[in-house]
N, C-alpha and C. Protein backbone atom coordinates (compact mmCIF):
# COMPACT_ATOMS: atom_id res chain seq x y z
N UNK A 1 117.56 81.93 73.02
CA UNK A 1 117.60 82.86 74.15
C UNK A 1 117.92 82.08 75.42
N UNK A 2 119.09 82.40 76.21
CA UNK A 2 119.15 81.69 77.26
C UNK A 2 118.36 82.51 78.27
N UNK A 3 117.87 81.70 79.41
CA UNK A 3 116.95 81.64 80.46
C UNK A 3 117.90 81.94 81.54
N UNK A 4 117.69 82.97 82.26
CA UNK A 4 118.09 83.12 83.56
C UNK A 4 117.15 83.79 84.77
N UNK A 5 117.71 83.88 85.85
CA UNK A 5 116.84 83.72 87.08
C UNK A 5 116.01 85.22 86.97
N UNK A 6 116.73 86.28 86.34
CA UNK A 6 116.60 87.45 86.03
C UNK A 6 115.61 88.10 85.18
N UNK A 7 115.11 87.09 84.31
CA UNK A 7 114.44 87.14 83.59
C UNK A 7 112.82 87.44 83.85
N UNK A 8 111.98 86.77 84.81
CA UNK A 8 111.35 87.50 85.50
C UNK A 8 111.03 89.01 85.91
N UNK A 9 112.25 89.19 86.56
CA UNK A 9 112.52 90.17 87.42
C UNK A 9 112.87 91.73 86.48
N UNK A 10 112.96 91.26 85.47
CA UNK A 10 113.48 92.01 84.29
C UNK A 10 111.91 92.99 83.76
N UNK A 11 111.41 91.64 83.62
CA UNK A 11 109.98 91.91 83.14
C UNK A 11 109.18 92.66 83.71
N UNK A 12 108.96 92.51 85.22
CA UNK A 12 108.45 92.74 85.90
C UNK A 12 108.68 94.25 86.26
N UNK A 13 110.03 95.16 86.37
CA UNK A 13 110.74 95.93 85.84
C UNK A 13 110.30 96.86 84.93
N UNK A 14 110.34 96.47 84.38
CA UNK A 14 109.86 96.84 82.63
C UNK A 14 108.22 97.07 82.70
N UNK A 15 107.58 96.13 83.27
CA UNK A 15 106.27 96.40 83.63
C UNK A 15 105.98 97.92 84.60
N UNK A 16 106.06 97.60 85.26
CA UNK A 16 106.54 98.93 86.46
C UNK A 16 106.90 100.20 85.50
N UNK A 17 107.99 100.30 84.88
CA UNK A 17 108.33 101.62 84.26
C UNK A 17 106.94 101.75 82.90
N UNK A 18 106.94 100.94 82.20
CA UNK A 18 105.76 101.38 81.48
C UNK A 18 104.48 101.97 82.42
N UNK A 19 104.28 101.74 83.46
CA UNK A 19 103.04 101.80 83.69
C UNK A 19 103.57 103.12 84.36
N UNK A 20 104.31 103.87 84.90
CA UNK A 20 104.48 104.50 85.15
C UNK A 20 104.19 105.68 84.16
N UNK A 21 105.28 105.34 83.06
CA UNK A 21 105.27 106.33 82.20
C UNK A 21 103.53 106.18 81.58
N UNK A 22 103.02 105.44 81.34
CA UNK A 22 101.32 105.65 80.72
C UNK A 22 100.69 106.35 82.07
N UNK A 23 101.32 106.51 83.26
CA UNK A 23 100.93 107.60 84.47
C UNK A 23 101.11 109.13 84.27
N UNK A 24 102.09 109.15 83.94
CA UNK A 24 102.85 110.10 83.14
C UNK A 24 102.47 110.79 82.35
N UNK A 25 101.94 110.37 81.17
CA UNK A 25 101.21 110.48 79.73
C UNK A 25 99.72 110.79 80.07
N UNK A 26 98.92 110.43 81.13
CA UNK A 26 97.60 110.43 81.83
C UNK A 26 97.71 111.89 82.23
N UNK A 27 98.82 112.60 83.13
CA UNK A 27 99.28 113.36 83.59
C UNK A 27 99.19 114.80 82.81
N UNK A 28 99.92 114.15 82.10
CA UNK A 28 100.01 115.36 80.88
C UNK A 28 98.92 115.47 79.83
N UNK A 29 98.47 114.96 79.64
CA UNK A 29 96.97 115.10 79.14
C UNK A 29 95.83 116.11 80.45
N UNK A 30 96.07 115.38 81.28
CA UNK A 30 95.19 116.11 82.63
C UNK A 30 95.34 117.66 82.19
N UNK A 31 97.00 117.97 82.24
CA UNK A 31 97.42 119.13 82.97
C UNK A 31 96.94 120.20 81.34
N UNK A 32 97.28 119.23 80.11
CA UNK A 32 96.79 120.20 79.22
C UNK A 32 95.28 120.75 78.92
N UNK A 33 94.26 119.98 79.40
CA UNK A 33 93.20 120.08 79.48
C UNK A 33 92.86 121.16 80.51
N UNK A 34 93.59 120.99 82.03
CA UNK A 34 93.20 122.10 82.40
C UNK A 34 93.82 123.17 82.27
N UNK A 35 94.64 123.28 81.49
CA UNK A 35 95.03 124.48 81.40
C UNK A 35 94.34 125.14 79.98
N UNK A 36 93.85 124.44 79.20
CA UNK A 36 92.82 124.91 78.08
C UNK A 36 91.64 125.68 78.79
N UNK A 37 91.10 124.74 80.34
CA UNK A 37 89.94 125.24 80.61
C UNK A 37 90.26 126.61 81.43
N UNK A 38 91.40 126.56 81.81
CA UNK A 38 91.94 127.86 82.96
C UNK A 38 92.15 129.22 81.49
N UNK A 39 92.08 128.53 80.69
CA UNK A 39 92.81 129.94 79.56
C UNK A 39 91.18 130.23 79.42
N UNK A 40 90.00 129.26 79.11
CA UNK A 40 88.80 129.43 79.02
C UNK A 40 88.15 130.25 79.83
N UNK A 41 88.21 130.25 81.58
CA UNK A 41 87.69 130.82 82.57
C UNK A 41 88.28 132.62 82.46
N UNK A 42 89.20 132.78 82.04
CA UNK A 42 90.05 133.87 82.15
C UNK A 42 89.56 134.43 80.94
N UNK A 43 89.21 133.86 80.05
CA UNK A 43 88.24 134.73 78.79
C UNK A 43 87.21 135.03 79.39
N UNK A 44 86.25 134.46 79.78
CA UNK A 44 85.21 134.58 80.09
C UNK A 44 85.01 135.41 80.99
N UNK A 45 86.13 135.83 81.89
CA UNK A 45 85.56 136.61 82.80
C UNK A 45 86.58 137.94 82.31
N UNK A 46 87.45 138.00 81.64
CA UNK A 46 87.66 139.71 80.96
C UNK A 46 86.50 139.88 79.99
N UNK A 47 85.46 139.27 79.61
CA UNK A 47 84.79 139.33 78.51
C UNK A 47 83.19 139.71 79.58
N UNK A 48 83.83 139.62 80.75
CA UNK A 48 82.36 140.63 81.67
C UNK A 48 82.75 141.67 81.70
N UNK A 49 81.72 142.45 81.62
CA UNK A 49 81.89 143.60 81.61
C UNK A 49 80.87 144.64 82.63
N UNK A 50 81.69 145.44 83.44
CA UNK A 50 80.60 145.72 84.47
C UNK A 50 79.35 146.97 84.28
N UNK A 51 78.54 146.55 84.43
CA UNK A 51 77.16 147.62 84.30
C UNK A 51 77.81 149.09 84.45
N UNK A 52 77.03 149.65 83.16
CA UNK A 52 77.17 151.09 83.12
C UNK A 52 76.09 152.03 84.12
N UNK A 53 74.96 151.66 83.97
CA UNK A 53 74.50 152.08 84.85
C UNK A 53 73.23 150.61 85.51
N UNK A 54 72.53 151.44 86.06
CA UNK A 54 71.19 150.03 86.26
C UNK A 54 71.37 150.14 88.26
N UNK A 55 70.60 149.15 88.59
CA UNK A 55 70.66 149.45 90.34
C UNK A 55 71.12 148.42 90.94
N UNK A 56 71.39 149.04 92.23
CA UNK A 56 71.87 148.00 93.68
C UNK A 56 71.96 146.36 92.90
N UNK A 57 70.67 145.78 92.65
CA UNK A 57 70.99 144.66 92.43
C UNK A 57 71.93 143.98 91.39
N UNK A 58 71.51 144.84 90.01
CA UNK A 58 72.36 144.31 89.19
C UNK A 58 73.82 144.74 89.22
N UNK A 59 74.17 145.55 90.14
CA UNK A 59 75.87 145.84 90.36
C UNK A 59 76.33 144.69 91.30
N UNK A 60 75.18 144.44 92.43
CA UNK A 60 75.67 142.95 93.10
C UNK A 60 75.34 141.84 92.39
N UNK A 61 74.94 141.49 91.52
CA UNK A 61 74.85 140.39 91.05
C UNK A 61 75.62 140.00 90.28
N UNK A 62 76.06 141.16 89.51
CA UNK A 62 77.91 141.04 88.20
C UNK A 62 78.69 140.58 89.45
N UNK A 63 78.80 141.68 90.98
CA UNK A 63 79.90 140.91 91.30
C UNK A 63 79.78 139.48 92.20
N UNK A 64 78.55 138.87 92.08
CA UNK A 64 78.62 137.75 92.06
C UNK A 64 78.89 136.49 91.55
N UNK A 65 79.09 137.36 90.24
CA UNK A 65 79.26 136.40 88.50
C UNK A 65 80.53 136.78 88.96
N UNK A 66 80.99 137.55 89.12
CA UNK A 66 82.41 137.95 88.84
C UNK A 66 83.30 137.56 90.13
N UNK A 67 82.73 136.85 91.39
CA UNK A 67 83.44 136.11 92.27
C UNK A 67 83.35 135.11 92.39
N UNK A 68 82.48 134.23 91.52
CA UNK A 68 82.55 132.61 91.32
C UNK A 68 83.16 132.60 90.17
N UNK A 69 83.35 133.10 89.30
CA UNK A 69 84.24 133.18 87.91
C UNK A 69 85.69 133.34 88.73
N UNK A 70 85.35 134.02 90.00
CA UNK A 70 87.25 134.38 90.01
C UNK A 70 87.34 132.93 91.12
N UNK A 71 86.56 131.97 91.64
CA UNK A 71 86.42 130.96 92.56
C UNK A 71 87.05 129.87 91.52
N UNK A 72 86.80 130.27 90.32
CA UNK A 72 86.94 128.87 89.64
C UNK A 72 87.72 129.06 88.85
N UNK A 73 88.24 130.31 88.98
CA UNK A 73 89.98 130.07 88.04
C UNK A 73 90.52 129.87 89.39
N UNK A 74 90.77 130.14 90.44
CA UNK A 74 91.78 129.76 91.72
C UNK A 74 91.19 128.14 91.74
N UNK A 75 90.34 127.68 91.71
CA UNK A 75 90.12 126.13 91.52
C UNK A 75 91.05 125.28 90.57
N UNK A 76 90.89 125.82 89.58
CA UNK A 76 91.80 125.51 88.47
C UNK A 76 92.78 125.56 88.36
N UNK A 77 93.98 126.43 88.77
CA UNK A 77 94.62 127.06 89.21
C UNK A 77 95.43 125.86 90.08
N UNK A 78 94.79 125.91 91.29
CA UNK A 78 95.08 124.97 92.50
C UNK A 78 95.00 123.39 91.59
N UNK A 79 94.29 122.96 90.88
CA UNK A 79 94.00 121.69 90.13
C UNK A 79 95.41 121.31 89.25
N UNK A 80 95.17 122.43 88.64
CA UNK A 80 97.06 122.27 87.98
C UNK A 80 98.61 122.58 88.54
N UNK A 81 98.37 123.22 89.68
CA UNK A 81 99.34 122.79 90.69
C UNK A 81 99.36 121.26 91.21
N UNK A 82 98.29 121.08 91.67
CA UNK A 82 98.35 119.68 92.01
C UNK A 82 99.07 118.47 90.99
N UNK A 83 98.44 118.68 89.82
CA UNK A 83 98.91 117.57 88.60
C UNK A 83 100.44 118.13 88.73
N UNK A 84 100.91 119.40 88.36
CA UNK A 84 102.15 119.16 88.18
C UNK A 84 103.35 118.78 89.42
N UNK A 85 102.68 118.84 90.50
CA UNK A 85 102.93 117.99 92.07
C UNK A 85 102.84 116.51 91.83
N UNK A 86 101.88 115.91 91.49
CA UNK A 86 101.69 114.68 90.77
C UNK A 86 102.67 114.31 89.50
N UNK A 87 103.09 115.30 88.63
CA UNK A 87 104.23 114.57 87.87
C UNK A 87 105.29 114.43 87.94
N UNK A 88 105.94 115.32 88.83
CA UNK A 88 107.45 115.62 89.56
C UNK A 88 107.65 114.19 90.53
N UNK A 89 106.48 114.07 91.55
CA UNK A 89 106.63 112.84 91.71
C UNK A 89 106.51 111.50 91.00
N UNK A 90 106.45 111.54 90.05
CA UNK A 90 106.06 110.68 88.76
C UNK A 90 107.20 110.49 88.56
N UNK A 91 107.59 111.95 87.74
CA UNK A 91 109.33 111.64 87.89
C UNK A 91 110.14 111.25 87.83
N UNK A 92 109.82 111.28 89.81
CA UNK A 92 111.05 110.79 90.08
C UNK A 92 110.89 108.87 90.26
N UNK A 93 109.65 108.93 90.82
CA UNK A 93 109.38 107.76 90.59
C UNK A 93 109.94 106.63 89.43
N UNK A 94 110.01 107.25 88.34
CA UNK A 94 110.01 106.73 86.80
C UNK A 94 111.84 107.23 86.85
N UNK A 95 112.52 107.69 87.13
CA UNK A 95 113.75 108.16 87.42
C UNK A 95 114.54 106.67 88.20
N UNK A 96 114.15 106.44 89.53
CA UNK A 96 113.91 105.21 90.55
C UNK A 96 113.64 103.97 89.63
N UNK A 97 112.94 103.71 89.17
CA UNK A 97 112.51 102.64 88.65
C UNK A 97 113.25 102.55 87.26
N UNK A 98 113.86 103.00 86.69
CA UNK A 98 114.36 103.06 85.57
C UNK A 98 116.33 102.35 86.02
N UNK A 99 116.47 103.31 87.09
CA UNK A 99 117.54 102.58 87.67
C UNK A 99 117.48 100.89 87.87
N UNK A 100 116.15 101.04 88.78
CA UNK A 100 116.09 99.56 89.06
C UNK A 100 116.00 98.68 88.10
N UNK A 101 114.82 99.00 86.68
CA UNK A 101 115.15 98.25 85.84
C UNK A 101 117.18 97.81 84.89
N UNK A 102 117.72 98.66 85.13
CA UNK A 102 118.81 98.92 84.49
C UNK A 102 119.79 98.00 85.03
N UNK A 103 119.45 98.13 86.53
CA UNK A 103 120.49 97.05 87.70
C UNK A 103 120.31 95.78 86.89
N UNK A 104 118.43 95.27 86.77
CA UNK A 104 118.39 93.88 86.57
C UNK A 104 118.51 93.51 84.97
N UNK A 105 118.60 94.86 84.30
CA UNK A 105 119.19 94.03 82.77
C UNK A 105 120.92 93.82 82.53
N UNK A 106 121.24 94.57 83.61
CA UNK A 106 122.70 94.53 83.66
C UNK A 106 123.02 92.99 84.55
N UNK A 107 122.49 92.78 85.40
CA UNK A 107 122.43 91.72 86.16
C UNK A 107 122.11 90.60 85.46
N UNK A 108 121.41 90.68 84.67
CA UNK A 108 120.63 89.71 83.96
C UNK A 108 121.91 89.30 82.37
N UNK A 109 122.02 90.39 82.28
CA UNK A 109 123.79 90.13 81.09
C UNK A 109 124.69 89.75 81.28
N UNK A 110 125.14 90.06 82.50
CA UNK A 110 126.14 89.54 83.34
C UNK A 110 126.09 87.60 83.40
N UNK A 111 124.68 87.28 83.96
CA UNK A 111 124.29 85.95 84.31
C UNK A 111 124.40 85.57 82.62
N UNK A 112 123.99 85.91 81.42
CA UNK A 112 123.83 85.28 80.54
C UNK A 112 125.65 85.17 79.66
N UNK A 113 126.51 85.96 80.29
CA UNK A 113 127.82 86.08 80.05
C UNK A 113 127.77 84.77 80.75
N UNK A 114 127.81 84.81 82.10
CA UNK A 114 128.39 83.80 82.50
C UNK A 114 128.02 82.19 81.90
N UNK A 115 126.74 82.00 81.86
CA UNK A 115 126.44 80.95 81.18
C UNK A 115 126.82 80.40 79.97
N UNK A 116 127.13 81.96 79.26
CA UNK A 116 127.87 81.68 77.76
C UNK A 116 129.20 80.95 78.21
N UNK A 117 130.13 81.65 79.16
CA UNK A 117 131.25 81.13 79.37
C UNK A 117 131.49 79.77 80.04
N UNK A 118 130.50 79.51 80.66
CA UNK A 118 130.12 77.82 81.08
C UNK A 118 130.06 76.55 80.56
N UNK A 119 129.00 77.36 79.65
CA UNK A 119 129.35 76.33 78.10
C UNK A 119 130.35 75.72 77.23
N UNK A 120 130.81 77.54 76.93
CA UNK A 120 132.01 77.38 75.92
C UNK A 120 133.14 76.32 76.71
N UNK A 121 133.45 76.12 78.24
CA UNK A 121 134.62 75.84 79.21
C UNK A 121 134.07 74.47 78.87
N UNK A 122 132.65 74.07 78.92
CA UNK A 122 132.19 72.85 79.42
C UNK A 122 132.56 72.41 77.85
N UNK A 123 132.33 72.95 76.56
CA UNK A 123 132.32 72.29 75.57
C UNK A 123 133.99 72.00 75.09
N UNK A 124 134.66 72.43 75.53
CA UNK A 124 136.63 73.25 75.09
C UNK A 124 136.72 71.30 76.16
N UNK A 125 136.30 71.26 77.34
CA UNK A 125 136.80 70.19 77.96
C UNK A 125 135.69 68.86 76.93
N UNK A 126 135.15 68.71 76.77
CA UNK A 126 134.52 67.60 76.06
C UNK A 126 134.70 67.55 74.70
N UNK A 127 135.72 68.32 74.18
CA UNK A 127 136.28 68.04 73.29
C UNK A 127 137.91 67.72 73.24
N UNK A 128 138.15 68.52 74.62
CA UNK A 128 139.53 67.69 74.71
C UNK A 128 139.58 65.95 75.10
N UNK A 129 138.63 65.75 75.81
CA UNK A 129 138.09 64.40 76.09
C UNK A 129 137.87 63.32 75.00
N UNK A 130 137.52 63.93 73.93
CA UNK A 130 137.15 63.67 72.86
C UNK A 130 138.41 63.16 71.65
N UNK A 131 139.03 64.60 72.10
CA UNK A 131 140.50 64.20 71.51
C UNK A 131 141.37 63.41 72.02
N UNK A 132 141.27 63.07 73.48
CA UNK A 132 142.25 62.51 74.02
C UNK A 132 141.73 60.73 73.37
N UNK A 133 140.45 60.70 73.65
CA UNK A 133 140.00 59.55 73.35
C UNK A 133 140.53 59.07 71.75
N UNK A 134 140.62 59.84 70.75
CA UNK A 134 140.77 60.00 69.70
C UNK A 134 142.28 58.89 69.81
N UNK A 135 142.79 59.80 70.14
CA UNK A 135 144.35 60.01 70.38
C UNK A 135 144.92 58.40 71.24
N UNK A 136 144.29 58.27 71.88
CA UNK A 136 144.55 56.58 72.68
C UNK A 136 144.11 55.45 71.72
N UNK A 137 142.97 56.12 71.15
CA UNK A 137 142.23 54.94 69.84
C UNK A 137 143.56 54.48 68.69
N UNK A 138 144.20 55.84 68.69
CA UNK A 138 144.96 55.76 67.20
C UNK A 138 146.37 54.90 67.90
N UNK A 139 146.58 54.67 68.72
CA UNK A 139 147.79 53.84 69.29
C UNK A 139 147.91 52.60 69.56
């Protein structure tokens, strides 16, 4: 493997987009979870059912069950807006960084072209050297 200056920078690269994407993957786990618990809250509260008859209090007290039940699906709600605000910028983030990694493996091929071709020039002349020497010996 030839060594170039790029090589680092490559890595480092590469580091960055993984960690992104395991951001990513964090993300989407989040967002499926709450949306299990948002499908949960929304059972639970078609599954109240309001007093047939009974008094003052217990008609205010369902709709007290029945306005923190509706507090905490808009919580939830708002929670998974947020994550999927959080992955768009993820994204693009991981979009960005994917470029950047791409510049420095291309950059980095380029440099290892060239070195190949350095060689091969440096070895084509030390063998003509070689031959010439050859070639003066035999005279």
């Amino acid at each position: 493997m030839v060594k170039t200056k790029f090589d680092t920078i490559v890595k480092l690269k590469k580091s960055q987009l993984d960690k992104i994407d395991r951001e990513i993957s964090k993300i989407d786990s989040q967002l499926h979870i709450a949306k299990t618990q948002l499908n949960s809250l929304i059972d639970e509260r078609d599954k109240l059912e309001y007093p047939k008859s009974g008094n003052f209090f217990m008609i205010s007290q369902f709709k007290m069950i029945l306005n923190a039940k509706l507090l905490e699906i808009e919580t939830k709600k708002e929670e998974i807006e947020f994550l999927k605000n959080q992955k768009k910028i993820l994204l693009s983030n991981l979009k960005e960084a994917n470029i950047e990694y791409e510049k420095m493996k291309y950059l980095q091929a380029e440099e290892i072209k060239m070195i190949i071709k350095n060689k091969k020039q440096q070895e084509i002349k030390e063998l003509d050297e070689i031959a010439l020497m050859l070639y003066k010996g035999e005279k």
